[in-house]
Protein backbone atom coordinates (compact mmCIF):
# COMPACT_ATOMS: atom_id res chain seq x y z
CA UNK A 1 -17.14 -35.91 -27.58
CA UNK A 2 -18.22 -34.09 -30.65
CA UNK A 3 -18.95 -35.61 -33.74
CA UNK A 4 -16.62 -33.93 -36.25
CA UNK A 5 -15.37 -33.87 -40.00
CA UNK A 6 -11.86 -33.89 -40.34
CA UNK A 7 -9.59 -35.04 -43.23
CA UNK A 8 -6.93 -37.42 -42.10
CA UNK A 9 -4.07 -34.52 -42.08
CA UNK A 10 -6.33 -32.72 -39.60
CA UNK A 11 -6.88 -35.44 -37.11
CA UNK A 12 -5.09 -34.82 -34.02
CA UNK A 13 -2.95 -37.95 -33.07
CA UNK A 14 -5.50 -38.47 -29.71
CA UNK A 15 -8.78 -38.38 -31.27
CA UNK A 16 -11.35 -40.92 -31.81
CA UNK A 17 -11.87 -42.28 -35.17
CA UNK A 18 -15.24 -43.65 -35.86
CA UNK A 19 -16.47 -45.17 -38.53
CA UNK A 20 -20.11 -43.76 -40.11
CA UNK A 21 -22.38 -46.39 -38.54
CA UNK A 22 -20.18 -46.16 -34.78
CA UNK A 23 -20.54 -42.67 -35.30
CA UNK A 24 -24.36 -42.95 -35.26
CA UNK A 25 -24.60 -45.14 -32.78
CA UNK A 26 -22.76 -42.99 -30.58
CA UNK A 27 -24.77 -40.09 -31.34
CA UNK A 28 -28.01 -42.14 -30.68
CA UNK A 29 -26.75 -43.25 -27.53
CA UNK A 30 -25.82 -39.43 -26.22
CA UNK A 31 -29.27 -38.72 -27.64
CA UNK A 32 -30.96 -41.01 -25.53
CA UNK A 33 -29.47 -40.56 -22.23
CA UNK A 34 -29.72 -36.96 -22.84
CA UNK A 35 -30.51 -35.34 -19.52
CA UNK A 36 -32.55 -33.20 -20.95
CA UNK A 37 -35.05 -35.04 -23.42
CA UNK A 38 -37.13 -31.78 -24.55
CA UNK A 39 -33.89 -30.78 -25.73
CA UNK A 40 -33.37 -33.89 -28.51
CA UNK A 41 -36.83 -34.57 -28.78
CA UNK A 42 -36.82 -34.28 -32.72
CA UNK A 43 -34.42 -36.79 -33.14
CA UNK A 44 -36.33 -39.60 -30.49
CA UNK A 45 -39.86 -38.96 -31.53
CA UNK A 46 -39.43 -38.13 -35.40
CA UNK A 47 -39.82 -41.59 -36.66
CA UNK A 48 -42.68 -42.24 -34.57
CA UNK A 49 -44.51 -39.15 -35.38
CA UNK A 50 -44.15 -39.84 -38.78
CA UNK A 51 -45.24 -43.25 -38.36
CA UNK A 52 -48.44 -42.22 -36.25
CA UNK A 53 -49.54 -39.56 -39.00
CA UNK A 54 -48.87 -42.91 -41.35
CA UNK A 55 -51.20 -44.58 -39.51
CA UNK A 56 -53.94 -42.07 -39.73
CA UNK A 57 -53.68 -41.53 -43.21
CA UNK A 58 -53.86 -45.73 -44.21
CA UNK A 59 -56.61 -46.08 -41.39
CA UNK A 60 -58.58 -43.12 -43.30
CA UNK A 61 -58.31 -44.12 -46.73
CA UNK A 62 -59.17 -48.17 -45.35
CA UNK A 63 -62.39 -46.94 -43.51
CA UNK A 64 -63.36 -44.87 -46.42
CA UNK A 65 -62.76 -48.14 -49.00
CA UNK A 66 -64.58 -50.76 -46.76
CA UNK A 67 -67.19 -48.34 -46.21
CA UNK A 68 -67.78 -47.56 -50.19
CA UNK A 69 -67.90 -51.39 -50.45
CA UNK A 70 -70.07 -52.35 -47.82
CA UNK A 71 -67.80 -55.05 -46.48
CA UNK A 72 -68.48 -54.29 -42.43
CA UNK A 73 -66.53 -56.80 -40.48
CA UNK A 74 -65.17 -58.87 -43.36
CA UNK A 75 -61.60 -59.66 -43.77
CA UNK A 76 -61.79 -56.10 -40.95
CA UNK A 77 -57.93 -57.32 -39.41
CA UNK A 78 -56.72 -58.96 -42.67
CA UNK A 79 -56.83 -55.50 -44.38
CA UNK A 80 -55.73 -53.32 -41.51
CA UNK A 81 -52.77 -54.80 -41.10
CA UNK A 82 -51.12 -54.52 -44.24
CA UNK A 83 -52.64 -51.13 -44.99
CA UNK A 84 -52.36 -49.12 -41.98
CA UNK A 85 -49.67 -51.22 -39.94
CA UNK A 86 -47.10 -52.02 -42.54
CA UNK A 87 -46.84 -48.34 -44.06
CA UNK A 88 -46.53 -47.14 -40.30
CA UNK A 89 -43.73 -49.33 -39.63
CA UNK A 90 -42.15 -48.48 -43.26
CA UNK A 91 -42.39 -44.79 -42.45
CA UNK A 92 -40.67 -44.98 -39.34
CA UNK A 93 -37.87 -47.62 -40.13
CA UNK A 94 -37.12 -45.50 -43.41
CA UNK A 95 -37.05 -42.09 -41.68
CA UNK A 96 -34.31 -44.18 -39.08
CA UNK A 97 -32.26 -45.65 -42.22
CA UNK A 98 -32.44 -43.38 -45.20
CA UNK A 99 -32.89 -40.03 -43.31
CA UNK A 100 -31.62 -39.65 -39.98
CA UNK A 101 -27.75 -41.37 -40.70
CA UNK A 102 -27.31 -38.41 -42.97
CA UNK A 103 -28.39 -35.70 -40.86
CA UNK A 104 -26.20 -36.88 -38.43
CA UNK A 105 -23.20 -37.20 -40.08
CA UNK A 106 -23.98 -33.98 -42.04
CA UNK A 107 -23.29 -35.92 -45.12
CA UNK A 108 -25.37 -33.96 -47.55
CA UNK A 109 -23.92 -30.55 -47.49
CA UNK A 110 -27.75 -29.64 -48.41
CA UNK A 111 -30.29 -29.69 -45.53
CA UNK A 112 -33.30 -28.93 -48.19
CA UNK A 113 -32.16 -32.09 -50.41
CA UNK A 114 -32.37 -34.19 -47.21
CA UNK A 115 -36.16 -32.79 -46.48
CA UNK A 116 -36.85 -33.12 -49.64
CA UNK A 117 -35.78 -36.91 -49.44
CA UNK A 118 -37.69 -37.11 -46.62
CA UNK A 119 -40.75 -35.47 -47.80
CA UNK A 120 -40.74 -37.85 -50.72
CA UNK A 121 -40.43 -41.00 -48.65
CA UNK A 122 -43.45 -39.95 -46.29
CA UNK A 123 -45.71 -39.46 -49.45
CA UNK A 124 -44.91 -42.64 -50.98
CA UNK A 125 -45.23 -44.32 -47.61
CA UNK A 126 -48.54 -42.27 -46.05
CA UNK A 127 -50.21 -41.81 -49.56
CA UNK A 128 -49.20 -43.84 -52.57
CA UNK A 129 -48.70 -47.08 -50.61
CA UNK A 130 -51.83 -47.37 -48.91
CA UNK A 131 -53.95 -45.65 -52.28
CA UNK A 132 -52.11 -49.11 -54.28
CA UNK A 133 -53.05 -51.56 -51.51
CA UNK A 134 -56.00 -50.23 -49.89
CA UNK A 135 -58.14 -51.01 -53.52
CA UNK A 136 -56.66 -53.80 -54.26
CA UNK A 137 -57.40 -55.45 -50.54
CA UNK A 138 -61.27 -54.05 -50.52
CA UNK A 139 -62.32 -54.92 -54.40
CA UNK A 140 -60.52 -58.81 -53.37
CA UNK A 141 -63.08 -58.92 -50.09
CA UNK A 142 -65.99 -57.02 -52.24
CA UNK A 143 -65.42 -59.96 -54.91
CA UNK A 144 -64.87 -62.78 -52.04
CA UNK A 145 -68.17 -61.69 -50.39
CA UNK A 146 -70.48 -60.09 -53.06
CA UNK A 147 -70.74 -57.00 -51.00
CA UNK A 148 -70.52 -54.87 -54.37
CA UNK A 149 -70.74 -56.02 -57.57
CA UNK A 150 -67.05 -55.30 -59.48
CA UNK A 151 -66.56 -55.71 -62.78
CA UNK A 152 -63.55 -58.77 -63.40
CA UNK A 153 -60.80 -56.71 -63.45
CA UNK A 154 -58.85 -58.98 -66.08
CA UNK A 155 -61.41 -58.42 -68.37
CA UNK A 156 -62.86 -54.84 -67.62
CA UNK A 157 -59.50 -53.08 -66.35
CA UNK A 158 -61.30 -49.74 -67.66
CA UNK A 159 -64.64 -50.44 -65.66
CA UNK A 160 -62.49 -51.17 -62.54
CA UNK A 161 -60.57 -47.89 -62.79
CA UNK A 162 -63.72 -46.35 -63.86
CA UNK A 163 -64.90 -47.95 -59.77
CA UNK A 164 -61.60 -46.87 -58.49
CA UNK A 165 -62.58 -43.06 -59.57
CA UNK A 166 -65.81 -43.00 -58.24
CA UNK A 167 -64.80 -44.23 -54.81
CA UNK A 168 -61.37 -41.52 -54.49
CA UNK A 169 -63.41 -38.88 -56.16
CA UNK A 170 -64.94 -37.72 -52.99
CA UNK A 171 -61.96 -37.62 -50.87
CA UNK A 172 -59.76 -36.38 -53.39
CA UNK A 173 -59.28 -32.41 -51.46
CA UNK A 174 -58.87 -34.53 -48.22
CA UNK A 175 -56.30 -36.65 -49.65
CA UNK A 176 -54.85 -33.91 -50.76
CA UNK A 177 -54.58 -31.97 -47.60
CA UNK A 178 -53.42 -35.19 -46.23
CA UNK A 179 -50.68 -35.61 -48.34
CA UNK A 180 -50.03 -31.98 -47.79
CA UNK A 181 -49.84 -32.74 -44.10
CA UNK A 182 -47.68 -35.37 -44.33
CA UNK A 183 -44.77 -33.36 -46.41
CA UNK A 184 -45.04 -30.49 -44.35
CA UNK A 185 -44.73 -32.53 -41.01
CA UNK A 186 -41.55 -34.66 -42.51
CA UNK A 187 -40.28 -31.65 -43.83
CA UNK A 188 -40.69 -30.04 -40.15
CA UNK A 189 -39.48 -32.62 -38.17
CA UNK A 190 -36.08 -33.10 -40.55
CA UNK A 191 -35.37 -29.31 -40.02
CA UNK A 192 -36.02 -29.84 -36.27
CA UNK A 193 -33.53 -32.98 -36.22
CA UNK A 194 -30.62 -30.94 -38.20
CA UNK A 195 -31.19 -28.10 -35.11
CA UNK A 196 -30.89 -31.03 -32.71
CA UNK A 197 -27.78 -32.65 -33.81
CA UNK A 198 -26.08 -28.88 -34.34
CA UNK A 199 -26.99 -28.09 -30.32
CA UNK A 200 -25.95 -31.09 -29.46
CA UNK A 201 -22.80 -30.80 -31.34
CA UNK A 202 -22.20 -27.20 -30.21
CA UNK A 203 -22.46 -27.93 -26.43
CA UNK A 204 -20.35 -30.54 -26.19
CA UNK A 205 -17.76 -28.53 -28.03
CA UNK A 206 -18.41 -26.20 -25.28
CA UNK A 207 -17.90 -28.54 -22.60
CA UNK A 208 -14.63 -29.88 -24.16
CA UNK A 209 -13.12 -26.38 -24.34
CA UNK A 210 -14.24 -25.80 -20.66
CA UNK A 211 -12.68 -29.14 -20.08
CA UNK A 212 -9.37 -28.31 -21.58
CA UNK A 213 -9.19 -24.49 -19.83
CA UNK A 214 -9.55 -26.41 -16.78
CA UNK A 215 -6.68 -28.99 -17.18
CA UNK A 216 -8.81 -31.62 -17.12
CA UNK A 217 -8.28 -32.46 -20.84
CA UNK A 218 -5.55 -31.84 -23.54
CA UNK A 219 -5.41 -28.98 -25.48
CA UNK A 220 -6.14 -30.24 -29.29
């Protein structure tokens, strides 16, 4: 069964009326037992891709933090976890709520707004996130450990941000490219999904029309 838009005066009297979050679940379901997985793969792998290239980006900007601050194996898990794991996990449980519902259900009559959407939650999730915690976690273990002398940040806020800047400085084209990476692939992959959910859409449309030439259903 297709997943269609009708208004209520256009609903034939045997159809199946689902409400938005059945009718997700029941595409999600056709998606996954999908003979044919290279065929849906944008809409089973997105949020994990998205989540990976998270993960790269957080583990990046970590390495390059702990490294600036000499801190070598201190608080090493304790700052990995929030940092890379947590965006990773936000990236691709966001993609799944905010992003993927509406491509489904074709809410947003406005495929570029929904990339767009999606772009924006990627760079706040793969970039902005980790560049807010990432700091904050290595100048705490710097201070806990005197691996580098900070200046108290209640009473020097200028002198920390002045520390801030001269740790990003270097990898400010990388972070760049980085967060260019991350909106192009987000914008990629939600283009791919809207493909997938049309094809999917189409052929069983095709199937049900073969289906009712044969007898085999009604004629809507």
């Amino acid at each position: 069964m297709a997943l269609l838009h009708k208004k209520g005066s256009e609903i034939p009297a045997d159809a199946v009326r689902l409400s938005e979050d059945e009718a997700v679940n029941y595409f999600r379901g056709l998606v996954r037992g999908w003979e044919h997985q290279g065929e849906v793969w944008p809409m089973l792998y997105t949020p994990g891709i998205l989540g990976a290239s998270t993960v790269a980006t957080g583990f990046y900007l970590n390495n390059h933090f702990r490294t600036a601050l000499r801190l070598g194996s201190y608080g090493r898990l304790s700052s990995y976890l929030p940092a890379v794991a947590l965006p990773a996990i936000m990236a691709s449980l966001f993609h799944g709520l905010f992003v993927q519902p509406d491509v489904i259900l074709r809410r947003n009559a406005c495929p570029v707004c929904l990339q767009t959407r999606a772009a924006a939650v990627q760079a706040g999730l793969s970039i902005a996130y980790p560049l807010l915690l990432v700091p904050l976690s290595s100048f705490m273990f710097a201070t806990r450990h005197f691996t580098y002398r900070l200046p108290s940040i209640t009473e020097q806020p200028k002198a920390v941000l002045q520390v801030f800047r001269k740790i990003t400085g270097p990898i400010t084209l990388p972070l760049t490219l980085l967060l260019s990476f991350n909106v192009a692939l987000s914008i990629f992959l939600t283009g791919k999904e809207f493909e997938t959910v049309h094809r999917i859409n189409m052929r069983l449309l095709e199937l049900e029309r073969h289906l009712e030439s044969e007898g085999v259903l009604p004629a809507l």
